[in-house]
Protein backbone atom coordinates (compact mmCIF):
# COMPACT_ATOMS: atom_id res chain seq x y z
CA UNK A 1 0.00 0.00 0.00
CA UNK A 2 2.93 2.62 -1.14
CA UNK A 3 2.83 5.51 -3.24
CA UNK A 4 5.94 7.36 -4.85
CA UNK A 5 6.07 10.79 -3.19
CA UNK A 6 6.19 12.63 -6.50
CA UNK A 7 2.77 10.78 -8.19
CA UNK A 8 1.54 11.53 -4.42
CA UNK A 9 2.14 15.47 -5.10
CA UNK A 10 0.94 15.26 -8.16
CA UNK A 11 -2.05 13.84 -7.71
CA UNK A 12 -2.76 15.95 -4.32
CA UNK A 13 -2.75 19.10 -6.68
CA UNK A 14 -4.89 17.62 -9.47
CA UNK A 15 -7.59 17.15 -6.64
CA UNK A 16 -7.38 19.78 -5.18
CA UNK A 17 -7.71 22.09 -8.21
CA UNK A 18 -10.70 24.10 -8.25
CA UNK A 19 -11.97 21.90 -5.28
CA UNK A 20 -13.93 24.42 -2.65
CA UNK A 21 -12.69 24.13 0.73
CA UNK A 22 -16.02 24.88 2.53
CA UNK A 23 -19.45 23.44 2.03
CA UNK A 24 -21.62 24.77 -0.22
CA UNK A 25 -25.40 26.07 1.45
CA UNK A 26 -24.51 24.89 5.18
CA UNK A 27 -22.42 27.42 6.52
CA UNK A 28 -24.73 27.71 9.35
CA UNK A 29 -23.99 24.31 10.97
CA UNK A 30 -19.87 24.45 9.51
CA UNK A 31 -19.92 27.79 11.75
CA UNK A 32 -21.64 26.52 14.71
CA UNK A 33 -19.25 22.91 14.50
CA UNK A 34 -16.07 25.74 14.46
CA UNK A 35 -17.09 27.12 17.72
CA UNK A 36 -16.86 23.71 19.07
CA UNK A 37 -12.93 23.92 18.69
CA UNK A 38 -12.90 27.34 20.51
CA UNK A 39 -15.08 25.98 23.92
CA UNK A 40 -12.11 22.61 23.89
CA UNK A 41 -9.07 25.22 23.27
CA UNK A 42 -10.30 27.57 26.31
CA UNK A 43 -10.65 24.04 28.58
CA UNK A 44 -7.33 22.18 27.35
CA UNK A 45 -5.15 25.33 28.56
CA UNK A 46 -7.07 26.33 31.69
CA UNK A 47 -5.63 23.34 32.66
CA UNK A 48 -2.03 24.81 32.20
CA UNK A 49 -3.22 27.10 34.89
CA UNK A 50 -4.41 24.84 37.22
CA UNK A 51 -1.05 22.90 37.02
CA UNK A 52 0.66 25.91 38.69
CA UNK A 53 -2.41 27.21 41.10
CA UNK A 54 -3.27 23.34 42.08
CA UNK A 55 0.57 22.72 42.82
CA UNK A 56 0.21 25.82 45.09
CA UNK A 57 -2.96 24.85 47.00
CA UNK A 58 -2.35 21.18 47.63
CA UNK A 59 1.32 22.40 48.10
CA UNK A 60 2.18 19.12 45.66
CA UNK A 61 5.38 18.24 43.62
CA UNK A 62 5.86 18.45 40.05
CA UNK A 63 5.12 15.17 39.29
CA UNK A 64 1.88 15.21 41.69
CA UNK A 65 0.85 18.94 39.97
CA UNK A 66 0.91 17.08 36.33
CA UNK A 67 -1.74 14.53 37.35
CA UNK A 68 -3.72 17.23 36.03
CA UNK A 69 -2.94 16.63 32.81
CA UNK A 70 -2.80 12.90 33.59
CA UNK A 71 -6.77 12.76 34.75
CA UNK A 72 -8.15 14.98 31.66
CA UNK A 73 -6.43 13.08 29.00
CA UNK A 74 -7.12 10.00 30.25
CA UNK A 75 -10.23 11.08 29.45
CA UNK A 76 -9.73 10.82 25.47
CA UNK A 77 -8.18 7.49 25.69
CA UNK A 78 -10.93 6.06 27.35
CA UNK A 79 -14.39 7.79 25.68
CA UNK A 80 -12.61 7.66 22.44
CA UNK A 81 -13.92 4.02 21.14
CA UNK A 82 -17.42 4.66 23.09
CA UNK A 83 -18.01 7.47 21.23
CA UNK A 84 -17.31 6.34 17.83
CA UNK A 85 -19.84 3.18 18.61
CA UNK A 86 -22.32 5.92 19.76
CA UNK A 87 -21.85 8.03 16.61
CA UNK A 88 -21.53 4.57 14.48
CA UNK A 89 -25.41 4.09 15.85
CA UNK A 90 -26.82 7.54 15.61
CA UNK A 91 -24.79 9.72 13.60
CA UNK A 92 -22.19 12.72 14.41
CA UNK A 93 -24.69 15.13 16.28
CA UNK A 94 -25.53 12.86 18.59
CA UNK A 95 -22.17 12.54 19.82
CA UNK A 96 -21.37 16.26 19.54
CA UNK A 97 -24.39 16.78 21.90
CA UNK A 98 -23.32 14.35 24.45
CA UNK A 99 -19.57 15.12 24.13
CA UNK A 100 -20.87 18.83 25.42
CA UNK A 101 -23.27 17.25 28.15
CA UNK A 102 -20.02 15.50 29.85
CA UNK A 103 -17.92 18.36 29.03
CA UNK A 104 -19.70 20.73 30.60
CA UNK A 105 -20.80 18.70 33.53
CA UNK A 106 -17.57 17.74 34.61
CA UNK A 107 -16.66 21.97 34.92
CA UNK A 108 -19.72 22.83 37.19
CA UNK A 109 -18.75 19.79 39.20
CA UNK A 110 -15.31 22.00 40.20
CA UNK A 111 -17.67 23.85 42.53
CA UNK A 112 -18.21 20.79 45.29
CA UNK A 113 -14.51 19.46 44.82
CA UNK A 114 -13.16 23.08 46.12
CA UNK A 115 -15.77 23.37 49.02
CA UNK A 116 -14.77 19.28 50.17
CA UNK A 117 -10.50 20.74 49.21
CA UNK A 118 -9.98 17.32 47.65
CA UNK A 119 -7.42 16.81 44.94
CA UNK A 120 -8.61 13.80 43.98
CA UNK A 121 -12.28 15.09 43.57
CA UNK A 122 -10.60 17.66 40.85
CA UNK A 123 -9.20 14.86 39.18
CA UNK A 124 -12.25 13.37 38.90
CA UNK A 125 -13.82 16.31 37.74
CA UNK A 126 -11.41 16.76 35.08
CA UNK A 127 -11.54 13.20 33.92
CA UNK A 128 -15.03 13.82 33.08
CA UNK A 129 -14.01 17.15 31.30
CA UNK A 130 -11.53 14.78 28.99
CA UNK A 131 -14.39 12.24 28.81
CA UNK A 132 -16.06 14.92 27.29
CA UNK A 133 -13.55 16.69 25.19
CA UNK A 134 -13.05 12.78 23.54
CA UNK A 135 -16.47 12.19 22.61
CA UNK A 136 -16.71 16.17 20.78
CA UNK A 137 -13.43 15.40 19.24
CA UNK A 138 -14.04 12.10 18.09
CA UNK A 139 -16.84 14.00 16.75
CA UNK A 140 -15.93 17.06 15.30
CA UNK A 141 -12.62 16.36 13.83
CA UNK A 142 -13.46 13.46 11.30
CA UNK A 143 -17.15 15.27 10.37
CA UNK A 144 -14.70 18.68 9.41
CA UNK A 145 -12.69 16.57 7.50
CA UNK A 146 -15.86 14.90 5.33
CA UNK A 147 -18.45 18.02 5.44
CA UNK A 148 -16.67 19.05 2.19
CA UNK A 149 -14.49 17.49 -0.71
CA UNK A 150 -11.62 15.17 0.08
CA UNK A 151 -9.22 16.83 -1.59
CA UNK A 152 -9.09 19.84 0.67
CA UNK A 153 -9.83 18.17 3.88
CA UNK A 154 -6.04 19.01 5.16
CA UNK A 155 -6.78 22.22 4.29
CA UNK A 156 -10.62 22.72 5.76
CA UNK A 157 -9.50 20.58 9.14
CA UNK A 158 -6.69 23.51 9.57
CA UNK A 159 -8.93 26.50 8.89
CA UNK A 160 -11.36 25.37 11.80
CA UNK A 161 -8.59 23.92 13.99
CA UNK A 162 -7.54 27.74 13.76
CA UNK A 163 -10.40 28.30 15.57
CA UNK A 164 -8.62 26.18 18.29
CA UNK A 165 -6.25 28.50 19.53
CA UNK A 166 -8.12 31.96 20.19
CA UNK A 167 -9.89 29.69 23.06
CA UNK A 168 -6.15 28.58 24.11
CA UNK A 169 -6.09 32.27 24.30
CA UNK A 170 -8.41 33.38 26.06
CA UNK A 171 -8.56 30.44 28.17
CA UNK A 172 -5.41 31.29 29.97
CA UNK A 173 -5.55 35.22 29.88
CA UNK A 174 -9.06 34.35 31.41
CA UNK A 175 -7.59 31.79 34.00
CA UNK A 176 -4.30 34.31 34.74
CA UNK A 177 -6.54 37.00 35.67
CA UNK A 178 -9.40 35.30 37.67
CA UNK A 179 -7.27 32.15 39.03
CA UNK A 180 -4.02 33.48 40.04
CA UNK A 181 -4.35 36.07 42.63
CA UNK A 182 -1.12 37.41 42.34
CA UNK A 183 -0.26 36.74 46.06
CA UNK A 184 3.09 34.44 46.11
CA UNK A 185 4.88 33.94 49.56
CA UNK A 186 8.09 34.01 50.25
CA UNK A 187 8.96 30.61 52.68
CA UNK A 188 9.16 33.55 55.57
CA UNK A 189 5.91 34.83 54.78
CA UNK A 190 4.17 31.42 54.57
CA UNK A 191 6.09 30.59 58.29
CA UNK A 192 4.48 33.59 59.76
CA UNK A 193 1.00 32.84 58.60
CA UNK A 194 1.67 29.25 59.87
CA UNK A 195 2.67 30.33 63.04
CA UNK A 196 -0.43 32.71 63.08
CA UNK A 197 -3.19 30.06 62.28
CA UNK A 198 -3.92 31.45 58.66
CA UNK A 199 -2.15 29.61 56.50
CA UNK A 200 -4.82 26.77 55.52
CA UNK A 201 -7.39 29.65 54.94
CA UNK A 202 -4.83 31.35 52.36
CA UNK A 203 -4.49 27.95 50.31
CA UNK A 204 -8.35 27.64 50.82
CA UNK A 205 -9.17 31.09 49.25
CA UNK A 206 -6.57 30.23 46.45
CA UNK A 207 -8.14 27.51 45.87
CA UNK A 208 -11.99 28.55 45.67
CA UNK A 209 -10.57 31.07 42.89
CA UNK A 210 -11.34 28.38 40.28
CA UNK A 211 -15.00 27.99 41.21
CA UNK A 212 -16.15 30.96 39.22
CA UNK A 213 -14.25 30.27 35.78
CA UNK A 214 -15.56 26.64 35.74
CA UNK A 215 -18.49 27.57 36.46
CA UNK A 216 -19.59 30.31 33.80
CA UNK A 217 -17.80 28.42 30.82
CA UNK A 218 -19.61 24.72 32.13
CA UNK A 219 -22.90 26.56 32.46
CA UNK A 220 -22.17 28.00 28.58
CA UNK A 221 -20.87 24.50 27.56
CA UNK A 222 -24.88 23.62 28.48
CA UNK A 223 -26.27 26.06 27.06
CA UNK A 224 -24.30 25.42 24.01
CA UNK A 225 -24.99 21.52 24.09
CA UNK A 226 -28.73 22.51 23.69
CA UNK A 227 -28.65 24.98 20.64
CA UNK A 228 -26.23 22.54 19.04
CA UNK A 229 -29.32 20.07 19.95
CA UNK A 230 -31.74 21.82 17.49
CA UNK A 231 -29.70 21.84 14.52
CA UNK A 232 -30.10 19.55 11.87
CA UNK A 233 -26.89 17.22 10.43
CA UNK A 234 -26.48 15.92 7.06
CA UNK A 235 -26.26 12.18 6.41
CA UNK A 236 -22.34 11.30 5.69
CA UNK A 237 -21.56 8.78 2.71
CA UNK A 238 -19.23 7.47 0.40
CA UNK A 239 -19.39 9.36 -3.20
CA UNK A 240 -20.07 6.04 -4.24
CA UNK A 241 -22.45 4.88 -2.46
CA UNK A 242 -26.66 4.59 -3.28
CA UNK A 243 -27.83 7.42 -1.23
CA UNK A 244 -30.79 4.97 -0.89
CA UNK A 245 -28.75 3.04 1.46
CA UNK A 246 -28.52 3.62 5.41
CA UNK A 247 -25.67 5.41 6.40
CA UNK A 248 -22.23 2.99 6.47
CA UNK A 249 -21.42 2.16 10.01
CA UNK A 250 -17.76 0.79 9.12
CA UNK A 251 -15.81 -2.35 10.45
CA UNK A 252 -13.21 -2.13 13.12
CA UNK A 253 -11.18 -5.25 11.11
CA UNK A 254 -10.74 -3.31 7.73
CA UNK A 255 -9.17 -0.81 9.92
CA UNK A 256 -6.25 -3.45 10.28
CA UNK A 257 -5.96 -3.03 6.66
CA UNK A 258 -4.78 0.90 7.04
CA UNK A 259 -1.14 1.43 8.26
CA UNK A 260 -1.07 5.23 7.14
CA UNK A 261 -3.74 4.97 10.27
CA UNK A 262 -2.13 3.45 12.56
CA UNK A 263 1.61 5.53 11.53
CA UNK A 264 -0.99 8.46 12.35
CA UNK A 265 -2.57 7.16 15.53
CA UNK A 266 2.01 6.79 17.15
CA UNK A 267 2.09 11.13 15.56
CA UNK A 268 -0.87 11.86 17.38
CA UNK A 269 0.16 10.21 20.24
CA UNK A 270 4.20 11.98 19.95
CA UNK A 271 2.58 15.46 18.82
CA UNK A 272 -0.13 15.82 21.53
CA UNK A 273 1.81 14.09 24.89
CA UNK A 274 4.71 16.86 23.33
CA UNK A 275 2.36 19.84 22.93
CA UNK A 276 0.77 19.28 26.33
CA UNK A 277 4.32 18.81 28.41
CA UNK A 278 5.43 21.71 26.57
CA UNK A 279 3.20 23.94 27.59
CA UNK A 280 2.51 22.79 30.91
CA UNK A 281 5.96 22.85 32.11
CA UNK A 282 6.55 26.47 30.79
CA UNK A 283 5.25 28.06 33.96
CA UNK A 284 6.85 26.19 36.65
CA UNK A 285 10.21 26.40 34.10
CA UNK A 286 9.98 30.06 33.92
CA UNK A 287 9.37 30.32 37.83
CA UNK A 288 12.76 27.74 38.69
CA UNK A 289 15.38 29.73 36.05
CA UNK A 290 14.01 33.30 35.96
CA UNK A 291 12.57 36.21 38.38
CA UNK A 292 9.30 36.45 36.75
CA UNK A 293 5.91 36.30 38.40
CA UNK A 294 3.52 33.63 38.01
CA UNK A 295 1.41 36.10 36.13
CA UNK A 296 4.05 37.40 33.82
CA UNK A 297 4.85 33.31 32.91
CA UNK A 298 0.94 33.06 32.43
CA UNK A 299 1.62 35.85 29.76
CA UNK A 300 4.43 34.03 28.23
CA UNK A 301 2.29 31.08 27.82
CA UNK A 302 -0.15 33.21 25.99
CA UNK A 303 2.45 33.89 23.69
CA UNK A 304 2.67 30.49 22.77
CA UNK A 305 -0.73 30.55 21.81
CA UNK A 306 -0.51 33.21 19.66
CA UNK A 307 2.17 31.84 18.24
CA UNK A 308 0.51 28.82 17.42
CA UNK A 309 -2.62 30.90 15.77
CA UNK A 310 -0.38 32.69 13.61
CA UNK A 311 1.03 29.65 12.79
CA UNK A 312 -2.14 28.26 11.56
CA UNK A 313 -3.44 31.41 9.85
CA UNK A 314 0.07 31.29 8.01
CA UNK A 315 0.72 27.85 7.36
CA UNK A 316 -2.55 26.65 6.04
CA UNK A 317 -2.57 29.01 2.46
CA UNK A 318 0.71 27.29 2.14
CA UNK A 319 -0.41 23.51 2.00
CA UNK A 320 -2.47 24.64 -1.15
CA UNK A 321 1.42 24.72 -2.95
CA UNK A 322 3.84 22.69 -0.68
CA UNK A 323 2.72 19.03 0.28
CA UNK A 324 1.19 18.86 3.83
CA UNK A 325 3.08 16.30 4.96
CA UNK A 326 6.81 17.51 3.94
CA UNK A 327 5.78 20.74 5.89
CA UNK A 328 5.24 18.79 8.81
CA UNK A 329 8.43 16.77 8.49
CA UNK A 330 10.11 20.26 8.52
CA UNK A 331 8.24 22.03 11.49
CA UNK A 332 8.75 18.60 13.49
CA UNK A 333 12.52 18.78 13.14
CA UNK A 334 12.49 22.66 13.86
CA UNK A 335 10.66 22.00 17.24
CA UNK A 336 13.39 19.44 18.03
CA UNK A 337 15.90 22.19 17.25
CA UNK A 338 13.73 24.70 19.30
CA UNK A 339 13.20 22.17 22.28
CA UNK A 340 16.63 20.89 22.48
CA UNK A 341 17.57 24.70 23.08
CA UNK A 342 15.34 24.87 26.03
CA UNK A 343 17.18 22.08 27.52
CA UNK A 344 20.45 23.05 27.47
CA UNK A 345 20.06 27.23 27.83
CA UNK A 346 17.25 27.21 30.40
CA UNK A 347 16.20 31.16 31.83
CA UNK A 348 15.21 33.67 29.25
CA UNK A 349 16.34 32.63 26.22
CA UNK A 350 14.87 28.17 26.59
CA UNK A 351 11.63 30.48 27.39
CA UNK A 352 12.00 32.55 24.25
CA UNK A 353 12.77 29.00 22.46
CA UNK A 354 9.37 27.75 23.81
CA UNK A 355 7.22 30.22 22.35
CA UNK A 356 8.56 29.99 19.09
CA UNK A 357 7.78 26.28 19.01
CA UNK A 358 4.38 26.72 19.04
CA UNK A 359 4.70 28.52 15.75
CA UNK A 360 6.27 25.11 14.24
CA UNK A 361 3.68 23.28 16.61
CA UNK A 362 0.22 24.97 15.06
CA UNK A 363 -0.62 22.72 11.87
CA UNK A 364 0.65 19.34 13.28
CA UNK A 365 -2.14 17.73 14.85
CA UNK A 366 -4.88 18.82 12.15
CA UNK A 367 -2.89 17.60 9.36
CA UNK A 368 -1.36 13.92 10.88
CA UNK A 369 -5.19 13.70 11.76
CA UNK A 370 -6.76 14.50 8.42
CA UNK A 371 -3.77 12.66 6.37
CA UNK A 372 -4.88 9.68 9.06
CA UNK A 373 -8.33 9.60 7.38
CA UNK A 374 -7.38 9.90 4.10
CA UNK A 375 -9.56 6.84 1.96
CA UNK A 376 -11.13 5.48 4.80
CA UNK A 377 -14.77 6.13 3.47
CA UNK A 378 -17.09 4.36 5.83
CA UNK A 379 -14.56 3.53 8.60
CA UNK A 380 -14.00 7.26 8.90
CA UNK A 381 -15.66 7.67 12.28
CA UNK A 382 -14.17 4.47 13.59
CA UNK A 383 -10.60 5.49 12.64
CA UNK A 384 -11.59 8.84 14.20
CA UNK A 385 -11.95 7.04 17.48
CA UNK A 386 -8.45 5.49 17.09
CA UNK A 387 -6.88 8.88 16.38
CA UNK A 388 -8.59 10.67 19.46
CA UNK A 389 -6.95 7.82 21.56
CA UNK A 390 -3.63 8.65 20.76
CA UNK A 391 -4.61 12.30 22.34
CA UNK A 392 -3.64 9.92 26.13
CA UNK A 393 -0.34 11.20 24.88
CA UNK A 394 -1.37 14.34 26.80
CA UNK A 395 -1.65 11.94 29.77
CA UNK A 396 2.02 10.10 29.58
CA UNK A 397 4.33 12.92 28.66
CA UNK A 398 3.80 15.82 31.40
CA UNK A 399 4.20 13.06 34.07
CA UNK A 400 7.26 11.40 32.68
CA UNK A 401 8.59 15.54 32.60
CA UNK A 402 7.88 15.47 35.78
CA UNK A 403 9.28 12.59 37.36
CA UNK A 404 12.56 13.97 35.61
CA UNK A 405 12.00 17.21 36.69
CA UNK A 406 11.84 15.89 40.03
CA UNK A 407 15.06 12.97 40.23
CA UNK A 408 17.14 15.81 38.61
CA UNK A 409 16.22 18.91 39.94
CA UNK A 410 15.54 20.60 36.85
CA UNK A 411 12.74 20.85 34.21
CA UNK A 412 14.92 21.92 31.68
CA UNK A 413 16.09 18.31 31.70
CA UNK A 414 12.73 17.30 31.67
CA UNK A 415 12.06 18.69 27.92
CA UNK A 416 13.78 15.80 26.60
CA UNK A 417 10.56 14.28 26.75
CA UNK A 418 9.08 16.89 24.33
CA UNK A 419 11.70 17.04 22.30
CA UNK A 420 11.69 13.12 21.44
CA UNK A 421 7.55 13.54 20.64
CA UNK A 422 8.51 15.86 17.56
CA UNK A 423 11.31 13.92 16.49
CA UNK A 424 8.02 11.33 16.05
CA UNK A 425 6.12 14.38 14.61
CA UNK A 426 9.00 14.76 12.24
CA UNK A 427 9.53 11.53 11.09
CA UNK A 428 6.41 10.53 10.30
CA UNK A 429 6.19 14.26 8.36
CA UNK A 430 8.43 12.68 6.17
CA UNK A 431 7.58 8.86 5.79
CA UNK A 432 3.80 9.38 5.43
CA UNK A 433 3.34 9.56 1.59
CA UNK A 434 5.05 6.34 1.95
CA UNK A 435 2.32 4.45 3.54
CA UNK A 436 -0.97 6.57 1.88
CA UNK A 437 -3.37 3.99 0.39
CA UNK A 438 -3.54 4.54 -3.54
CA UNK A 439 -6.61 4.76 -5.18
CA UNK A 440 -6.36 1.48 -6.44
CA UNK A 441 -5.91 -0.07 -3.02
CA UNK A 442 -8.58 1.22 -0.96
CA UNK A 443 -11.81 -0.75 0.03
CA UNK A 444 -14.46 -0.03 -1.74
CA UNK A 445 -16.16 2.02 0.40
CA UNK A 446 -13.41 3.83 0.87
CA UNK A 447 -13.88 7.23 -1.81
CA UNK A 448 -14.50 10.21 -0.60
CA UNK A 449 -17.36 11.33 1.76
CA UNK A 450 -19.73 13.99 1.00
CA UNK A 451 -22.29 15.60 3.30
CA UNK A 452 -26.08 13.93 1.45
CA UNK A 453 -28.05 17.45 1.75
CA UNK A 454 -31.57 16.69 2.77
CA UNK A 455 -31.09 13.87 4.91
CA UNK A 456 -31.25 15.38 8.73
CA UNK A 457 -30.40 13.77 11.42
């Protein structure tokens, strides 16, 4: 199941040619589907906060802090396969709805783990936000790459994955403002309010800070769930199918028959567990090798999400003349370079280093996961599952940072560990036109999917 890379460019352009990227007549639902990526970006860096204010309150380690990451995605590993059986039964809304349901559910229950001040309530709380986050990906990602032609679905999954990063955004300037308080003892400071009896209330009110945040955006999460509820889907199919027939459900064993799948499913899994320790760490980094508040690092991680939108806004006109995947062969191996200068000149300039990564970082998962679809027809949403799975990455790599962190002393040591995920990223940039199923070796219900207009579900 090879293809040269050169009849693999050639025929990318030839399809894409005069192909629209958006679909035609249902921009109402294609918008409403985009703001989906914006609610998941403002959760899935929140979380970068809570690292740092969660570490403070329980008064944890490194290691103990990234369980954060650990419980929400554990989350997508384990709703991942539910969710495509769901969606195999009764279509992409239906998961989309219920995706937002757990999603939003698991936020307001932040409000009853901060008045019981149990860790391990918050973990559970933000397991069901990952639950949740897996079921709307699952969702959302392989019905962007289908609701319009094949031949641009690189391109249309990186437009609304742009999307992605304003929430980032405004997820931690929102979280920096209204979670950190800006009060950070010094070890005589937090002696004298131990000696006076008001210690335990101080890491009590810094830890009901969260309340409110989860709070509003769960309660809009709802609220969201239920317009979303109202909307009607189109009916996905193979271009070659009857449109007389029910909707193609897919098999999980003629996914075994895929490995430009499963080469995608180890990139997810390298390009999210590296994205996630990345930016996780940067806080605590920028607090153990420079002078800067916890705010100030809050506003360097913003940076890195800017970065990462301008990357996308940048990057994606570009994949309409240079082949997706050699780009992401490049902007793997420049994130290695980036990384690797992190480790060895931690302070300002490893910081500096950091936020230019997410640049290089912005286009990587959207592309190995649209590239990871590419001529699976009716197994789309199966594959989809498969592909969200890999997101656990998020879930293995901060901890391993940690642990590093911790038996060395240092967390620029511990961005080896990010480093080695986009030398994956990078290699499978360049090896993936070597696995993409040709034409002639696809199932047959493997051509392209188009959105059947009329059919609601």
């Amino acid at each position: 199941m090879q293809v040269s890379a050169s009849s693999g460019r050639a025929g990318e352009k030839a399809d894409s040619a005069g192909q629209p990227v958006f679909p035609v007549g249902q921009m109402a639902l294609f918008v409403l589907v985009t703001v989906l990526f914006f609610l998941w970006g403002m959760s899935n860096n929140l979380t970068d906060i809570l690292v740092q204010q969660f570490k403070k309150s329980f008064e944890l380690s490194q290691f103990g802090a990234q369980l954060v990451q650990t419980a929400n995605f554990f989350g997508y590993f384990c709703m991942a396969i539910p969710a495509a059986l769901v969606m195999r039964r009764w279509g992409y809304k239906t998961g989309m709805v219920m995706g937002l349901v757990l999603f939003g559910s698991g936020m307001v229950l932040f409000w009853p783990a901060a008045v019981q001040g149990q860790y391990g309530m918050f973990l559970a709380a933000l397991f069901a936000v990952g639950c949740g986050a897996s079921v709307l990906e699952t969702a959302a990602n392989p019905f962007m790459a289908q609701f319009g032609p094949a031949a641009t679905s690189e391109r249309r999954l990186n437009f609304v994955q742009s999307f992605n990063p304003p929430g980032t955004v405004l997820g931690v300037i929102v979280g920096a403002k209204y979670i950190f308080s800006g009060v950070e003892l010094t070890d005589s400071q937090v002696a004298v309010r131990k000696a006076a009896g008001t210690y335990t209330a101080y890491l009590h009110d810094e830890l009901m800070r969260v309340v409110p945040t989860y709070l509003v955006l769960g309660s809009l999460v709802l609220l969201f769930a239920l317009v979303l509820s109202r909307m009607k889907f189109p009916s996905m199919r193979s271009a070659d199918d009857d449109l007389s027939k029910a909707e193609d459900q897919g098999s999980f064993g003629e996914l075994l028959h895929y490995p430009h799948l499963w080469f995608a499913v180890l990139a997810i899994f390298c390009c999210v567990g590296a994205q996630v320790a990345t930016w996780s760490s940067l806080i605590p980094y920028m607090k153990q090798y420079t002078n800067v508040s916890e705010r100030t690092a809050a506003g360097y991680l913003t940076a890195t999400l800017i970065a990462m939108m301008v990357g996308r806004f940048v990057t994606t006109p570009l994949m309409k003349y240079i082949q997706a995947s050699r780009l992401l062969g490049m902007y793997g191996a420049v994130n290695v370079v980036l990384i690797l200068l992190a480790v060895t000149r931690p302070g300002m300039l490893g910081a500096y280093a950091i936020v230019a990564s997410s640049f290089f970082l912005s286009i990587m998962f959207p592309t190995i996961f649209a590239l990871g679809l590419k001529g699976l027809g009716a197994n789309t949403k199966l594959a989809g599952s498969f592909l969200v799975m890999a997101i656990v990455g998020g879930a293995v790599f901060p901890p391993v940072l940690g642990f590093i962190a911790k038996q060395t002393g240092s967390l620029a040591a511990g961005y080896v560990v990010p480093a080695m995920g986009f030398v994956g990223v990078s290699l499978y940039g360049f090896l993936a036109e070597r696995v993409r199923p040709t034409p002639g070796n696809t199932s047959p219900d493997a051509g392209p999917l188009v959105a059947a207009r009329g059919h609601g579900v």
